[in-house]
Each structure stands twice: as structure tokens, then as C-alpha cells.
Protein backbone atom coordinates (compact mmCIF):
# COMPACT_ATOMS: atom_id res chain seq x y z
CA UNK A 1 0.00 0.00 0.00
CA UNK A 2 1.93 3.53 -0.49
CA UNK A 3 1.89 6.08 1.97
CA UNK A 4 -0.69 8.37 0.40
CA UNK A 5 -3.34 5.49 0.41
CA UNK A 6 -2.13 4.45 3.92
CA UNK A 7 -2.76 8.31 4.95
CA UNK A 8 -6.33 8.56 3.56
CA UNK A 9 -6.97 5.27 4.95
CA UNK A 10 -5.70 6.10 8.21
CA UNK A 11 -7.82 9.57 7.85
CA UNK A 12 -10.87 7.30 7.66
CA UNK A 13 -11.05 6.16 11.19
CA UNK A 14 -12.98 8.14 13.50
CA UNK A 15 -10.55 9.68 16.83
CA UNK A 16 -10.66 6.77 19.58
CA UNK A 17 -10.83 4.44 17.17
CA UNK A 18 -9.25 0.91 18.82
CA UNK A 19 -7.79 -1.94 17.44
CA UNK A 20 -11.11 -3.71 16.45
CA UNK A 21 -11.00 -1.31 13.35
CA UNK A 22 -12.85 -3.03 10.22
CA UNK A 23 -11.11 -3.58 6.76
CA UNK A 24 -11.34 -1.05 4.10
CA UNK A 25 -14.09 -3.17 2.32
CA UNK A 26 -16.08 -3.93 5.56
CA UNK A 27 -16.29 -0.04 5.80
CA UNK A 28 -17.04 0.13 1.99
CA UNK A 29 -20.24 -1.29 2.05
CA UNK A 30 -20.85 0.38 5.67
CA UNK A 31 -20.59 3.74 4.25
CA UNK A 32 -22.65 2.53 1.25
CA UNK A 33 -25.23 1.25 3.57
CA UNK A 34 -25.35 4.72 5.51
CA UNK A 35 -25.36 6.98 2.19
CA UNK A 36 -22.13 8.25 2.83
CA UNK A 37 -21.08 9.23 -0.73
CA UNK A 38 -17.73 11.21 0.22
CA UNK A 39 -16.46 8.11 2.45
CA UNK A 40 -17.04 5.94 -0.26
CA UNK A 41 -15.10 7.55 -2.30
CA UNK A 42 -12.31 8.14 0.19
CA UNK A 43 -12.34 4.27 0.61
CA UNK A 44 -12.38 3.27 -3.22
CA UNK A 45 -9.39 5.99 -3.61
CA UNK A 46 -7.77 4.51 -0.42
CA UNK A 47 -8.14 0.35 -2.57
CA UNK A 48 -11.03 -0.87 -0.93
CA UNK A 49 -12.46 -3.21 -3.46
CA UNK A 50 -15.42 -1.90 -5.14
CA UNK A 51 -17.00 -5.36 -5.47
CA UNK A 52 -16.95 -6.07 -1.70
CA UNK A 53 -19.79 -7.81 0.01
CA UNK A 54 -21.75 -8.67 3.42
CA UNK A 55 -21.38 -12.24 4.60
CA UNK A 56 -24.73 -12.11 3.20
CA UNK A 57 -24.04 -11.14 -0.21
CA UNK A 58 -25.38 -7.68 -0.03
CA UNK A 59 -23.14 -5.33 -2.81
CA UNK A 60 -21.73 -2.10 -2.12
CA UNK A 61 -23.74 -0.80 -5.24
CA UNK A 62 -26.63 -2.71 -4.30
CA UNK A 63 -27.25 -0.23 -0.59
CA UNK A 64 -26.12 2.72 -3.05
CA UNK A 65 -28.33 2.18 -5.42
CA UNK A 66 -31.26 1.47 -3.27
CA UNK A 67 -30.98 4.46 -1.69
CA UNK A 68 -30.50 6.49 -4.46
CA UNK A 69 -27.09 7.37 -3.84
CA UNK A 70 -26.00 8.30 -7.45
CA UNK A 71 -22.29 9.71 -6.67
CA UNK A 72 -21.69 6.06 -5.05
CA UNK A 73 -23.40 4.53 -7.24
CA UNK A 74 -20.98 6.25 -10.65
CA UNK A 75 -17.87 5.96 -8.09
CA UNK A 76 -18.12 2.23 -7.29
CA UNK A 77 -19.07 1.41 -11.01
CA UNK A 78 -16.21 3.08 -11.82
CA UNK A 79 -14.13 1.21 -9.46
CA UNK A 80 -14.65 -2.10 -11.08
CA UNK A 81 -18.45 -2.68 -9.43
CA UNK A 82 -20.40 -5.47 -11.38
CA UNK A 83 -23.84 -3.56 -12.47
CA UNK A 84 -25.38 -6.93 -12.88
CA UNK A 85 -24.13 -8.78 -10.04
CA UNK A 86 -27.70 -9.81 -7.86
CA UNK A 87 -27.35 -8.98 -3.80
CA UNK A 88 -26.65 -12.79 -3.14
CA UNK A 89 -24.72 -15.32 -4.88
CA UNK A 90 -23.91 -15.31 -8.36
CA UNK A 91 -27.39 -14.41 -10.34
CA UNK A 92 -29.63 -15.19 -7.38
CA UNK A 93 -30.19 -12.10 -5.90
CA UNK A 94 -31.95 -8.58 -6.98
CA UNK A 95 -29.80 -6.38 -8.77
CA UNK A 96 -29.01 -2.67 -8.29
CA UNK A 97 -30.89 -1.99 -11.35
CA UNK A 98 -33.63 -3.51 -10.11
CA UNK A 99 -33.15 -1.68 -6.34
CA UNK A 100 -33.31 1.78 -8.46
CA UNK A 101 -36.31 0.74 -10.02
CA UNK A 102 -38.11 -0.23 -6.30
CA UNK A 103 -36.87 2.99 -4.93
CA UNK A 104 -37.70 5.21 -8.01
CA UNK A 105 -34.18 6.48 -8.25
CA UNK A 106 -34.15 8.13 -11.84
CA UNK A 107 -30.69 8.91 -11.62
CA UNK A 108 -29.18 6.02 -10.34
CA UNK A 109 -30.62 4.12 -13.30
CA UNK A 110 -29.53 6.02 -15.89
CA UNK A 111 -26.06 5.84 -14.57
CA UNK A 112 -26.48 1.84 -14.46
CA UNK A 113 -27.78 2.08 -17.52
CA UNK A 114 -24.94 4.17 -19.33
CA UNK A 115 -22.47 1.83 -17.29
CA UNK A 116 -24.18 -1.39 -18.85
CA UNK A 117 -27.14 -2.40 -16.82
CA UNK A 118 -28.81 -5.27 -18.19
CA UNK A 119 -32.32 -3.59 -18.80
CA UNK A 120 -34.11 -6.95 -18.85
CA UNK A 121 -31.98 -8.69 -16.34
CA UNK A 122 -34.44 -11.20 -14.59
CA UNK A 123 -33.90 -12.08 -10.80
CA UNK A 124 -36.44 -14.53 -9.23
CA UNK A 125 -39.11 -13.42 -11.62
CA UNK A 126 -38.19 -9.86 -11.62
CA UNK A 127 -37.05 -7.44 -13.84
CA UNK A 128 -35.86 -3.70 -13.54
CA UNK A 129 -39.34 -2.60 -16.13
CA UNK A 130 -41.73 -4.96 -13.62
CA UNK A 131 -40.58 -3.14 -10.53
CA UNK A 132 -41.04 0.19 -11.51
CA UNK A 133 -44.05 -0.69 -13.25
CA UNK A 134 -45.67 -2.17 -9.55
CA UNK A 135 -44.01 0.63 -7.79
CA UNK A 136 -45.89 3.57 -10.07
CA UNK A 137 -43.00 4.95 -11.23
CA UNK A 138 -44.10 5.75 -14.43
CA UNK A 139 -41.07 7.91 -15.74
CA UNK A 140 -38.82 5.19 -14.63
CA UNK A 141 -41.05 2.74 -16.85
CA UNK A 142 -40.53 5.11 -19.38
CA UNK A 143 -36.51 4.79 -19.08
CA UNK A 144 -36.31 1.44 -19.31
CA UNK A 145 -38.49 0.91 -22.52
CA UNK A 146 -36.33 3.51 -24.07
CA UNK A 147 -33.35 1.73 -22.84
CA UNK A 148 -34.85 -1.40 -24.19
CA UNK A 149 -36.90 -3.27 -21.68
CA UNK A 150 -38.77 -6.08 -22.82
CA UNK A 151 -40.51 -7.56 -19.82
């Protein structure tokens, strides 16, 4: 690691902080989780992986982009984030996509979309289009039948 991300790293950690301080990618997806855009980026700049997990599967992007958090959201795509990768193991789980769409996060979409968001991705009988579509979000609906959306 070189000293300047050692020092941002090190920056990271609240005063008091003791020795039961988590990795970089544990606090990745906690700062995702909590909406904290700037930290996020801090961590990706500092080499936390952008693909990191929960023991549970849940995705960095995945909290970002349910919450609508659309400077995480371009930051950790642009770290290397898979836009298609579902919230648990391999294509099992919802994808962020698809968490946009539930939350009605216009932005957030597009920017999956322009970063290669499989429109018609399908996850346990759900797609991006049938989310917004049972969530009202009619502009949403919109985007992704522009963007392609067949189902």
C-alpha cells in the first residue's frame, strides 16, 4: 500500500478508534449502507475493493443504489463494481438496477444504464421494467423501454 493510500486510509477512522478497526471493504459497504457518498469515495481511492460484500451477499452498489445514492453509485461502477451482479450469490439475488427501479431512483438508473445495466436482467421473476411498473414509477417505466426493456 503507499503512503498516500495508507494516509487517507488512516484519515478514515474516527478519533478513539481501537484496534477492532474493520477492513477497508467492511467499511465500503458500511458507508454505502449509511449513504455516505464522500467516504465511499475516500475508501475506493484509499483500494477498498469496489466489489466487496456482506457475509450475506449484499453489494456495495446494491445499498447505493437502493438508496438512491447516485455519486456512489458512478464511483463504485467506476471502481470495477459489477452492475449486474444480484445482492446474493452469483445471479440469485436482486440487482441494483432492479433496487433503483423499487426505490424510483431516476438517476441512479440512468447511470447503471450508461455503465451497462442489463435492462431486462431477470432475478427470481423480476425485472428492472416490472418493478417500476408495480411501484408507479411511471417515468422510470418510461426509461427502461427507451433503454430497451422487454418484460
Amino acid at each position: 500500500m503507499s503512503i498516500k493510500k495508507l494516509v487517507i486510509a488512516l484519515s478514515l477512522l474516527p478519533v478513539g478508534f481501537t484496534a477492532c478497526v474493520p477492513d477497508m471493504d467492511t467499511q465500503l459497504v458500511q458507508a454505502s449502507r449509511k449513504g455516505q457518498s464522500g467516504r465511499v469515495r475516500a475508501l475506493l481511492e484509499a483500494g477498498a475493493d469496489a466489489g466487496a460484500t456482506t457475509p450475506q451477499g449484499f453489494t456495495a452498489l446494491v445499498y447505493s443504489a437502493s438508496q438512491g445514492d447516485a455519486e456512489s453509485v458512478k464511483a463504485l461502477v467506476e471502481a470495477g463494481a459489477q452492475v449486474d451482479r444480484g445482492h446474493r450469490q452469483a445471479d440469485r439475488g436482486l440487482t441494483a438496477l432492479i433496487y433503483s427501479a423499487r426505490g424510483g431512483h431516476l438517476l441512479t438508473a440512468r447511470i447503471l444504464l450508461e455503465k451497462g445495466a442489463d435492462v431486462n436482467a431477470e432475478r427470481n421473476g423480476m425485472t428492472a421494467l416490472k418493478m417500476a411498473t408495480s411501484q408507479g414509477h411511471d417515468e422510470m417505466v418510461r426509461l427502461f423501454q427507451e433503454a430497451g426493456a422487454t418484460h
